[in-house]
PDB file of N, CA and C in Angstrom:
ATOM      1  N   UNK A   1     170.432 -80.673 -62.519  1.00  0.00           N
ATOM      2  CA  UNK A   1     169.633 -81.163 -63.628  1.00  0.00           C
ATOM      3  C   UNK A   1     169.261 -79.998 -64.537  1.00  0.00           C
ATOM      4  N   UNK A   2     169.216 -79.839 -65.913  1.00  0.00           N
ATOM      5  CA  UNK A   2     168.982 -79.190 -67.075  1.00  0.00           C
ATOM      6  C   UNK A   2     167.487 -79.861 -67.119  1.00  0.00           C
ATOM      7  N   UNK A   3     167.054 -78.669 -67.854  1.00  0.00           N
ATOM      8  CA  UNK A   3     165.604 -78.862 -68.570  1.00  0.00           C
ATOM      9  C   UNK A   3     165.839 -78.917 -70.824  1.00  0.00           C
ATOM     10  N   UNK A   4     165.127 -80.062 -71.471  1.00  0.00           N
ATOM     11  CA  UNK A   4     165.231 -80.084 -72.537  1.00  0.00           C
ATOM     12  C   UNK A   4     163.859 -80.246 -73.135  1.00  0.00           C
ATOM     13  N   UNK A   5     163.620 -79.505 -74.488  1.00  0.00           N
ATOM     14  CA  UNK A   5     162.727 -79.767 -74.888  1.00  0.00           C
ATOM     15  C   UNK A   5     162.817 -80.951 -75.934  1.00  0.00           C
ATOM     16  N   UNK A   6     162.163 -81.755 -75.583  1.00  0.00           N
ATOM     17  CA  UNK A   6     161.781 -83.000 -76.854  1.00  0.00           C
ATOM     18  C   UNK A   6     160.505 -83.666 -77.490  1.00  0.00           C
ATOM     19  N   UNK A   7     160.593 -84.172 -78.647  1.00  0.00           N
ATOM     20  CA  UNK A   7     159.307 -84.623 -79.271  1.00  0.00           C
ATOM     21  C   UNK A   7     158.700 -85.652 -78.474  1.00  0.00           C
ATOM     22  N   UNK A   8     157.422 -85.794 -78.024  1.00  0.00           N
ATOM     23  CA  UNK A   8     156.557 -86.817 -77.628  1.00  0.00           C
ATOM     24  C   UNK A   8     155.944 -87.502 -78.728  1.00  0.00           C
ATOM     25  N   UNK A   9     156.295 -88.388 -79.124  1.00  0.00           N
ATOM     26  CA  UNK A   9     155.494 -88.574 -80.478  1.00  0.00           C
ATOM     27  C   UNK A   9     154.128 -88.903 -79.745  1.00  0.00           C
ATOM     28  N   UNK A  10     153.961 -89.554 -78.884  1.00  0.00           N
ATOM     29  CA  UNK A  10     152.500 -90.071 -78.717  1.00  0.00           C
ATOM     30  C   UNK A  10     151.896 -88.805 -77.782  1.00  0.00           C
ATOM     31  N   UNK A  11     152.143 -87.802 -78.048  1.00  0.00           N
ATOM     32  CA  UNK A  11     151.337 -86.434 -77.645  1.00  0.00           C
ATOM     33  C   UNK A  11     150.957 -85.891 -79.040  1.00  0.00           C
ATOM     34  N   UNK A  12     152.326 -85.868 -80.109  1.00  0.00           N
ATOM     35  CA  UNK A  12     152.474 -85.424 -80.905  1.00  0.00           C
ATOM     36  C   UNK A  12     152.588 -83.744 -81.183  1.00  0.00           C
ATOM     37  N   UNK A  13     153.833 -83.977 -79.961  1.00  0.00           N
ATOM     38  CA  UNK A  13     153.990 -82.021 -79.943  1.00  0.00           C
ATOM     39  C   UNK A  13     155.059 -82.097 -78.703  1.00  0.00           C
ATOM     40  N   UNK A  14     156.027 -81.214 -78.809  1.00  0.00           N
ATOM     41  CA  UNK A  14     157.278 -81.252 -78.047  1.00  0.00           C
ATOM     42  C   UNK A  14     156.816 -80.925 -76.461  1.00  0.00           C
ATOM     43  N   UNK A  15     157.774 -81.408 -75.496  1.00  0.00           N
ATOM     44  CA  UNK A  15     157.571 -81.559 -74.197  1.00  0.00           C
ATOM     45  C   UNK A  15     158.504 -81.321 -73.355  1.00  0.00           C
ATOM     46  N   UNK A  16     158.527 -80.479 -72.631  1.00  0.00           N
ATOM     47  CA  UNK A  16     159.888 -80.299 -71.592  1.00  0.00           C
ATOM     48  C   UNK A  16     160.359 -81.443 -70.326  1.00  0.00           C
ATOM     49  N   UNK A  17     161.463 -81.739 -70.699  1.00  0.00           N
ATOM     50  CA  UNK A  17     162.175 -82.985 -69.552  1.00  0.00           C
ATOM     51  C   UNK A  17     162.606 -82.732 -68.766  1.00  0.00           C
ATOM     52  N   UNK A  18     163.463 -83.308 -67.869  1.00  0.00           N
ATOM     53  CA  UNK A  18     164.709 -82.782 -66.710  1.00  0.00           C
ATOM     54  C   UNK A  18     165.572 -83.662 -67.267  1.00  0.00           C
ATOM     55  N   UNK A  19     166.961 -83.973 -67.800  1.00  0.00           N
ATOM     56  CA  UNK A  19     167.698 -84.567 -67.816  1.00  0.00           C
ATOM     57  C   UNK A  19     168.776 -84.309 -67.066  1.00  0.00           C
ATOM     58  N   UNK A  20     169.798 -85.607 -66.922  1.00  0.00           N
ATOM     59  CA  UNK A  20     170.689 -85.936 -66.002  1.00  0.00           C
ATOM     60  C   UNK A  20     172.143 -85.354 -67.042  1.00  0.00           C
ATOM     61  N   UNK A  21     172.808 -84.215 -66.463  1.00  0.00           N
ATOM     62  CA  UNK A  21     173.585 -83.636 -67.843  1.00  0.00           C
ATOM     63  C   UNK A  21     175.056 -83.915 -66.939  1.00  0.00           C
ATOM     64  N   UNK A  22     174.915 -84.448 -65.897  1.00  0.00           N
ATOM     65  CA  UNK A  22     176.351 -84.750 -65.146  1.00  0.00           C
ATOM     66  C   UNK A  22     177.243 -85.806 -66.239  1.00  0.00           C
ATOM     67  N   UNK A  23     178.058 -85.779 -66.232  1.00  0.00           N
ATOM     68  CA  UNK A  23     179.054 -86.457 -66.752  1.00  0.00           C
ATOM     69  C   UNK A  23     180.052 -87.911 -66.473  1.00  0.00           C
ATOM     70  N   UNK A  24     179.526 -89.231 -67.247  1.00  0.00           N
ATOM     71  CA  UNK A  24     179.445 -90.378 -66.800  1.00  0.00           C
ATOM     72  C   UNK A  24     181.310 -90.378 -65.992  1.00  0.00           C
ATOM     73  N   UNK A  25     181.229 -90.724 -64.905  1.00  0.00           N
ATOM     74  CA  UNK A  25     182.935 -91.079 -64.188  1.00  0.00           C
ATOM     75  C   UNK A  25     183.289 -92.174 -64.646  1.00  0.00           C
ATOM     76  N   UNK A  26     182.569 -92.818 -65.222  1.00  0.00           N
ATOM     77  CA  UNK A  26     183.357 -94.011 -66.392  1.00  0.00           C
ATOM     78  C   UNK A  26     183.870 -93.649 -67.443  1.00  0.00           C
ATOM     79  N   UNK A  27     183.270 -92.306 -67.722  1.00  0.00           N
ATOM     80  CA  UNK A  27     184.001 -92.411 -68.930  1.00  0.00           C
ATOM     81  C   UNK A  27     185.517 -92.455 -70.036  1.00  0.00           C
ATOM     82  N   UNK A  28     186.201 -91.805 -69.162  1.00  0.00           N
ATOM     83  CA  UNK A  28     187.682 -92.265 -69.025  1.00  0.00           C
ATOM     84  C   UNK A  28     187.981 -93.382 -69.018  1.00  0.00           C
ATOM     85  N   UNK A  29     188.025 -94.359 -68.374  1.00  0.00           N
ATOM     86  CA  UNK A  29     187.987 -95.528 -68.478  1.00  0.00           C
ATOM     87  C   UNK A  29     187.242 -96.324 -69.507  1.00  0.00           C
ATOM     88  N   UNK A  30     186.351 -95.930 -69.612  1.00  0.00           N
ATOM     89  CA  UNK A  30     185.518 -96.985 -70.646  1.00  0.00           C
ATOM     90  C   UNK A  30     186.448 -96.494 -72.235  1.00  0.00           C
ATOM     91  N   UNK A  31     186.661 -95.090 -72.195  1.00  0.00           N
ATOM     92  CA  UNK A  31     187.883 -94.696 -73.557  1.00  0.00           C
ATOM     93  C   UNK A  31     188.927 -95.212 -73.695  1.00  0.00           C
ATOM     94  N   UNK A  32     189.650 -95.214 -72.525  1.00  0.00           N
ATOM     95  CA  UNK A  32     190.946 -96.056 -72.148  1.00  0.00           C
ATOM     96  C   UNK A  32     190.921 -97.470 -72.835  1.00  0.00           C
ATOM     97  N   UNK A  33     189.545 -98.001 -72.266  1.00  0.00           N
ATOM     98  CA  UNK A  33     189.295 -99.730 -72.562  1.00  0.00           C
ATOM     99  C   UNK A  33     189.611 -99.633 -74.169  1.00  0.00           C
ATOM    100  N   UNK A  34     188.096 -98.695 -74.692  1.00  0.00           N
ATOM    101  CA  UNK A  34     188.279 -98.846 -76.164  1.00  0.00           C
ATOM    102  C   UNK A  34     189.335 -98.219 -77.284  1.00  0.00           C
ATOM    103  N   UNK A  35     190.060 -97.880 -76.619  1.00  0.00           N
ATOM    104  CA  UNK A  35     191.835 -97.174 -77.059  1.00  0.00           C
ATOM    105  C   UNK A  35     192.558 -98.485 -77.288  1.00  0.00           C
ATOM    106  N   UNK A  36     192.882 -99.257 -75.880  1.00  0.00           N
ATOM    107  CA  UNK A  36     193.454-100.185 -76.115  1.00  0.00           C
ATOM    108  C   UNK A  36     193.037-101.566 -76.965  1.00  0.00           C
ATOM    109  N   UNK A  37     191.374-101.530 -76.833  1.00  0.00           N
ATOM    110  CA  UNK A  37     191.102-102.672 -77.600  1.00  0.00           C
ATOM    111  C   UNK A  37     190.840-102.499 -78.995  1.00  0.00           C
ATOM    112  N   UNK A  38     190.737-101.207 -79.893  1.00  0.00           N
ATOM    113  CA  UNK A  38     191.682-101.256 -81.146  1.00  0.00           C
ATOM    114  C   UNK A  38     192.877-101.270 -80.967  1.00  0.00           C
ATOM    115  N   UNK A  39     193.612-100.981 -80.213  1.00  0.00           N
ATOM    116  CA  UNK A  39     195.034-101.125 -80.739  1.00  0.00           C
ATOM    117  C   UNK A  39     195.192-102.374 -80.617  1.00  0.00           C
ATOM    118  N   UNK A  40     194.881-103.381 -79.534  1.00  0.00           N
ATOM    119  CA  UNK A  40     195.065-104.507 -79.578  1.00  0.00           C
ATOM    120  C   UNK A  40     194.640-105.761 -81.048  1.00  0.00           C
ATOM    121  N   UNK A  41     193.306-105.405 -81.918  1.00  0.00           N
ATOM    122  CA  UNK A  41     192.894-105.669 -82.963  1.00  0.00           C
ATOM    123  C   UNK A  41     193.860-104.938 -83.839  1.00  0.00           C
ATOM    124  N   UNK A  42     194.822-103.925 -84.098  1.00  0.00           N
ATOM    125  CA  UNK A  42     195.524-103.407 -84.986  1.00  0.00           C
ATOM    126  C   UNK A  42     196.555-104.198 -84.920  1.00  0.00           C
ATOM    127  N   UNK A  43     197.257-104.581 -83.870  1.00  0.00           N
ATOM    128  CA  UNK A  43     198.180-105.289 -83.374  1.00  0.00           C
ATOM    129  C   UNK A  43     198.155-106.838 -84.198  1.00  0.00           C
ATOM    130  N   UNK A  44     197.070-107.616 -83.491  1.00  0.00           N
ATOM    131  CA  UNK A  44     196.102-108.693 -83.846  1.00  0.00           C
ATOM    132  C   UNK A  44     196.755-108.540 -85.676  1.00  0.00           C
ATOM    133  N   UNK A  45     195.880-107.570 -86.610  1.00  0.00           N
ATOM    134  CA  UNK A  45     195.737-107.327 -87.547  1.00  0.00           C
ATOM    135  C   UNK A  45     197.020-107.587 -88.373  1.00  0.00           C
ATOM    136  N   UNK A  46     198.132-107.489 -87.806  1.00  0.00           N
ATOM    137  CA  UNK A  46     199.253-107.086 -88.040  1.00  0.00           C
ATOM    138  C   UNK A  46     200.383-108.217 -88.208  1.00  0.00           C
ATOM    139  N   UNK A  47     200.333-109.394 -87.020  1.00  0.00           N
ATOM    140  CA  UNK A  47     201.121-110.315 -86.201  1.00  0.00           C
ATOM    141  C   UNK A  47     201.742-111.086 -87.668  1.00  0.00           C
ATOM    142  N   UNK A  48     200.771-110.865 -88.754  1.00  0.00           N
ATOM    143  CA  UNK A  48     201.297-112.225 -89.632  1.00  0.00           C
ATOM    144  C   UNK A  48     202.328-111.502 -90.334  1.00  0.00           C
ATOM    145  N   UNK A  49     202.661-109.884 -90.340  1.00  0.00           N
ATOM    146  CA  UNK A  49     203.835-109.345 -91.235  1.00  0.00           C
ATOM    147  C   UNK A  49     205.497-109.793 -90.203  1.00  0.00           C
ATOM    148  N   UNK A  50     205.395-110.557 -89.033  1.00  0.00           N
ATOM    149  CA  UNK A  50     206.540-111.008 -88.690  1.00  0.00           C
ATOM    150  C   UNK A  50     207.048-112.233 -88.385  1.00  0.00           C
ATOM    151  N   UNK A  51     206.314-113.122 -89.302  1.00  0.00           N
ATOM    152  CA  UNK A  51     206.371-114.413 -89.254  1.00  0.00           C
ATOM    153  C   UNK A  51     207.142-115.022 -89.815  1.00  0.00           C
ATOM    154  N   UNK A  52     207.631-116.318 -89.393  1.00  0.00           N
ATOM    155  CA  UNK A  52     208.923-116.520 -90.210  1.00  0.00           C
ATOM    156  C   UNK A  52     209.308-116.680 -91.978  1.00  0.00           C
ATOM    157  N   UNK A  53     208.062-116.612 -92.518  1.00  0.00           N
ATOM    158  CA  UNK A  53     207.311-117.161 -93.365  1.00  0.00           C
ATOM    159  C   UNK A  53     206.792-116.011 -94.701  1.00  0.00           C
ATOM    160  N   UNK A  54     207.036-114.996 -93.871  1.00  0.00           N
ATOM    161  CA  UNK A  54     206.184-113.843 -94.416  1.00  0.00           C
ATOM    162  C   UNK A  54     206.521-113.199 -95.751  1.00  0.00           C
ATOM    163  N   UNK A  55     206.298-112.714 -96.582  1.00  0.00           N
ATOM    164  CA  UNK A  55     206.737-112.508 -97.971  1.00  0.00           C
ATOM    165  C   UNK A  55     207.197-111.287 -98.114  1.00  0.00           C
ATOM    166  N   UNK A  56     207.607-110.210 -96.743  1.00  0.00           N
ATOM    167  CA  UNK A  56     208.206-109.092 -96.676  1.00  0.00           C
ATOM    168  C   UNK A  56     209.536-109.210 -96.606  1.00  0.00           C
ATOM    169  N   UNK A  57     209.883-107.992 -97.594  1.00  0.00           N
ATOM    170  CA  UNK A  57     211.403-107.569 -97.646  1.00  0.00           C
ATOM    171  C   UNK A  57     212.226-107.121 -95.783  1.00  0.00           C
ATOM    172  N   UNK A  58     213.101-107.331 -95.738  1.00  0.00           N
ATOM    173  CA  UNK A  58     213.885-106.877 -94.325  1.00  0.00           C
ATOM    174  C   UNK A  58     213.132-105.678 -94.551  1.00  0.00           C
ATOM    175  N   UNK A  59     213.578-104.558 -95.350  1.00  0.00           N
ATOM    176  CA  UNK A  59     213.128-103.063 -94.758  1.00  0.00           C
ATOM    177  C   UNK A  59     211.535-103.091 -93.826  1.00  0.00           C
ATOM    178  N   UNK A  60     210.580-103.465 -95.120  1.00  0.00           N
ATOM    179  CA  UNK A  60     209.603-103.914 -94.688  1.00  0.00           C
ATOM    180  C   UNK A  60     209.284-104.477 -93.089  1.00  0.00           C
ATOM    181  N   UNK A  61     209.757-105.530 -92.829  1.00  0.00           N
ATOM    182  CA  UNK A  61     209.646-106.409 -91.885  1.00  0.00           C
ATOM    183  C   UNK A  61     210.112-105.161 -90.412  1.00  0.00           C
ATOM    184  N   UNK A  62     211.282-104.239 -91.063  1.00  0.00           N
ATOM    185  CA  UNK A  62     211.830-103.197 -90.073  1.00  0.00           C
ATOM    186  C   UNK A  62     210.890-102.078 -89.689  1.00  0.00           C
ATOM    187  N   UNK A  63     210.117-101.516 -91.009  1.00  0.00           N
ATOM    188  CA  UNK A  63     209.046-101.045 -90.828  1.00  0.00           C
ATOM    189  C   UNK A  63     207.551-101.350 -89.857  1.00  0.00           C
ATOM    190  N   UNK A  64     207.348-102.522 -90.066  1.00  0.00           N
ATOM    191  CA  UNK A  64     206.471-102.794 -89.476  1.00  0.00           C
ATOM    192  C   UNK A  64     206.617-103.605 -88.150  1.00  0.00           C
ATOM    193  N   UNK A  65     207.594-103.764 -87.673  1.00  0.00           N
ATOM    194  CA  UNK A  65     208.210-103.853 -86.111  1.00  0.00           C
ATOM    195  C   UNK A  65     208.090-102.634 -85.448  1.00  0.00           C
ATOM    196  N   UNK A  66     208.602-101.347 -86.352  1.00  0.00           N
ATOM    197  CA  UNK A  66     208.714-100.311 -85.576  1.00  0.00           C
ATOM    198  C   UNK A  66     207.062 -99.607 -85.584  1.00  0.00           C
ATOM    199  N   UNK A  67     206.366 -99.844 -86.503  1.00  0.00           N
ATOM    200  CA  UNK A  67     204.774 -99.511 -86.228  1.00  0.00           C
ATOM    201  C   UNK A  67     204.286-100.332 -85.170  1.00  0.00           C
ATOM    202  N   UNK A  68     204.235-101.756 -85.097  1.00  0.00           N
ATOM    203  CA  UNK A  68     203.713-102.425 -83.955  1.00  0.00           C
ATOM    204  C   UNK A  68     204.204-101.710 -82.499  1.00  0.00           C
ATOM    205  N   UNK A  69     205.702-101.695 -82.552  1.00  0.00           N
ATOM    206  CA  UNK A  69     206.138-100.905 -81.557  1.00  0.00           C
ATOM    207  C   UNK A  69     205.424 -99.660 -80.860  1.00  0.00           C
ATOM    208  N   UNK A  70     205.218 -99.077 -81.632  1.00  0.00           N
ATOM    209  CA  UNK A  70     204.244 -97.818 -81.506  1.00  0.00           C
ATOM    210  C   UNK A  70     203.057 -98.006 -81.144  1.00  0.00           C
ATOM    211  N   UNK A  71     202.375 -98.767 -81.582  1.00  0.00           N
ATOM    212  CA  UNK A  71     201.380 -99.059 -81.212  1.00  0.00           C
ATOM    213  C   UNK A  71     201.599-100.121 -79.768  1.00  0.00           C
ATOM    214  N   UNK A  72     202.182-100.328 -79.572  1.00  0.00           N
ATOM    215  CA  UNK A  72     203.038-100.756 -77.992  1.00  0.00           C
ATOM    216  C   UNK A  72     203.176 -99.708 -76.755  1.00  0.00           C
ATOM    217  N   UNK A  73     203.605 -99.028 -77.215  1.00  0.00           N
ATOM    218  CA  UNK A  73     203.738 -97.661 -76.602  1.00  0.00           C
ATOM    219  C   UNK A  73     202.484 -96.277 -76.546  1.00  0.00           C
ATOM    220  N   UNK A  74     201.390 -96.842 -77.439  1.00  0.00           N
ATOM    221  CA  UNK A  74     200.433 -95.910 -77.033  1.00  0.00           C
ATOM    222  C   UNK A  74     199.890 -95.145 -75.605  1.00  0.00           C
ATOM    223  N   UNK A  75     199.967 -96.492 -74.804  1.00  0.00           N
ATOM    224  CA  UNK A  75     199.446 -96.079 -73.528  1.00  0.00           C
ATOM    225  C   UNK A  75     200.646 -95.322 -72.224  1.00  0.00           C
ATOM    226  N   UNK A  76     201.390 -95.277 -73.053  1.00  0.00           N
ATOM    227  CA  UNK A  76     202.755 -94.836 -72.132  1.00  0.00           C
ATOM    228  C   UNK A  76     202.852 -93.340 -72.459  1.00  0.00           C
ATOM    229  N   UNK A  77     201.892 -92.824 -73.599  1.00  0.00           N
ATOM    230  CA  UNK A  77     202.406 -91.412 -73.950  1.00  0.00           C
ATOM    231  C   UNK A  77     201.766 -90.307 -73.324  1.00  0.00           C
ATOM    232  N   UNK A  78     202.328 -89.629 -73.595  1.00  0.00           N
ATOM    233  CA  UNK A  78     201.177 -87.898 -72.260  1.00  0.00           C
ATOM    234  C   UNK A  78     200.196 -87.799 -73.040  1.00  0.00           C
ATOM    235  N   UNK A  79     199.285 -87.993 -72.424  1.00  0.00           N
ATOM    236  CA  UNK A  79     197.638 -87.598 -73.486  1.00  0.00           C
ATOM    237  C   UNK A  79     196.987 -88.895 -73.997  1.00  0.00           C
ATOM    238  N   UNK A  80     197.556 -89.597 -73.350  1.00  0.00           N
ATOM    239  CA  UNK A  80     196.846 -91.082 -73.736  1.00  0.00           C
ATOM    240  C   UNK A  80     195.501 -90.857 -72.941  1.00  0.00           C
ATOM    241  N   UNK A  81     193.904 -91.352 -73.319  1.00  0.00           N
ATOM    242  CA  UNK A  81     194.090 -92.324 -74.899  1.00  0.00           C
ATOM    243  C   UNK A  81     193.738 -90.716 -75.784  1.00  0.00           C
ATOM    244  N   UNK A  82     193.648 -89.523 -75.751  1.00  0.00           N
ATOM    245  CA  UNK A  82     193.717 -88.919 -76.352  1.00  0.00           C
ATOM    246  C   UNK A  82     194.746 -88.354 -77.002  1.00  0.00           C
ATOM    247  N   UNK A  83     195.159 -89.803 -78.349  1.00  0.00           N
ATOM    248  CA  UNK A  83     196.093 -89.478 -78.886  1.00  0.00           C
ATOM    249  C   UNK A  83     195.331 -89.856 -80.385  1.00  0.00           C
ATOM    250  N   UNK A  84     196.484 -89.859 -81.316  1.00  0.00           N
ATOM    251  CA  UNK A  84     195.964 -90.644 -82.605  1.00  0.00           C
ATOM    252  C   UNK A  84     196.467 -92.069 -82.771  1.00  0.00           C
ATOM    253  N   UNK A  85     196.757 -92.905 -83.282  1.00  0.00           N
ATOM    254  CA  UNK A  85     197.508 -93.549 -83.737  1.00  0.00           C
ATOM    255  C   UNK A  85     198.169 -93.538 -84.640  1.00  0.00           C
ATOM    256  N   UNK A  86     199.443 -94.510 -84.699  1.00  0.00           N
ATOM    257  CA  UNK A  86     200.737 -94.116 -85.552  1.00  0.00           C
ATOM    258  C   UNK A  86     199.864 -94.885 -86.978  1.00  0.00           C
ATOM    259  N   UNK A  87     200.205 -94.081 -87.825  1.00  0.00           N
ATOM    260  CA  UNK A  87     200.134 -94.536 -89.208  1.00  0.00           C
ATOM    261  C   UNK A  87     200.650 -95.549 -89.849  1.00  0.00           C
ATOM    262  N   UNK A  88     199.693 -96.536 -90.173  1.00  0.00           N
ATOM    263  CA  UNK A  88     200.236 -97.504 -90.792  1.00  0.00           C
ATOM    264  C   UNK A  88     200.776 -97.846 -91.789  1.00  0.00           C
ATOM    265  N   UNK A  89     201.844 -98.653 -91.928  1.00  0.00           N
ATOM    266  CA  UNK A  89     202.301 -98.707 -93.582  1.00  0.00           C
ATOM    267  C   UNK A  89     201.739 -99.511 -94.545  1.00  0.00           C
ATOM    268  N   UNK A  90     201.461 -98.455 -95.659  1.00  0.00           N
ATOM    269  CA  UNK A  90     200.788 -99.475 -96.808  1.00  0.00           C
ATOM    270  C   UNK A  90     200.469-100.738 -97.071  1.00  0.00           C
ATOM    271  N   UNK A  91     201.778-100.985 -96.946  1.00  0.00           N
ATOM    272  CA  UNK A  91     201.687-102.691 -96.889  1.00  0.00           C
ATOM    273  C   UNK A  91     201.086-103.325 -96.485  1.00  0.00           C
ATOM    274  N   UNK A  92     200.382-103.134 -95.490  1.00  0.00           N
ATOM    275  CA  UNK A  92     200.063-103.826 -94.488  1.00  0.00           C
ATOM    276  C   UNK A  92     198.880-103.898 -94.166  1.00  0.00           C
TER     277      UNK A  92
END
């Protein structure tokens, strides 16, 4: 345990604590979770540029298969979830 100094407001004058400075073992996991659940909302975000329907050119449509893709493959890469994500195309 670390010692910190902080404001008491209802003393009204700073006060020394003990805080707990260990490091949550969730936390990996809980990053992991929220890695995948934007990508999954990017994904989400995305679904209507391959529809049969959609008002994109082939290149386009090629483009943004191969971004979803990527974003498919996030969790497969070395350094996941400390990665970035692939850049999206304009379009989109």
């Amino acid at each position: 345990m670390a010692k910190e100094q902080v404001f008491d407001g209802t003393l009204n004058r700073y006060v020394e604590i003990e805080v707990d400075n260990q490091e949550n073992p969730n936390a990996l996991n809980n990053k992991i979770k929220n890695k995948k659940n934007k990508r999954n909302a990017m994904l989400f975000e995305t679904d209507w540029a391959l529809t049969s329907d959609t008002p994109l050119t082939e290149e386009q449509k090629t483009e943004a298969t191969t971004y979803r893709q990527a974003l498919r493959d996030l969790p497969t890469q070395e350094g996941f979830p400390n990665i970035d994500f692939p850049t999206k195309p304009s379009f989109l």
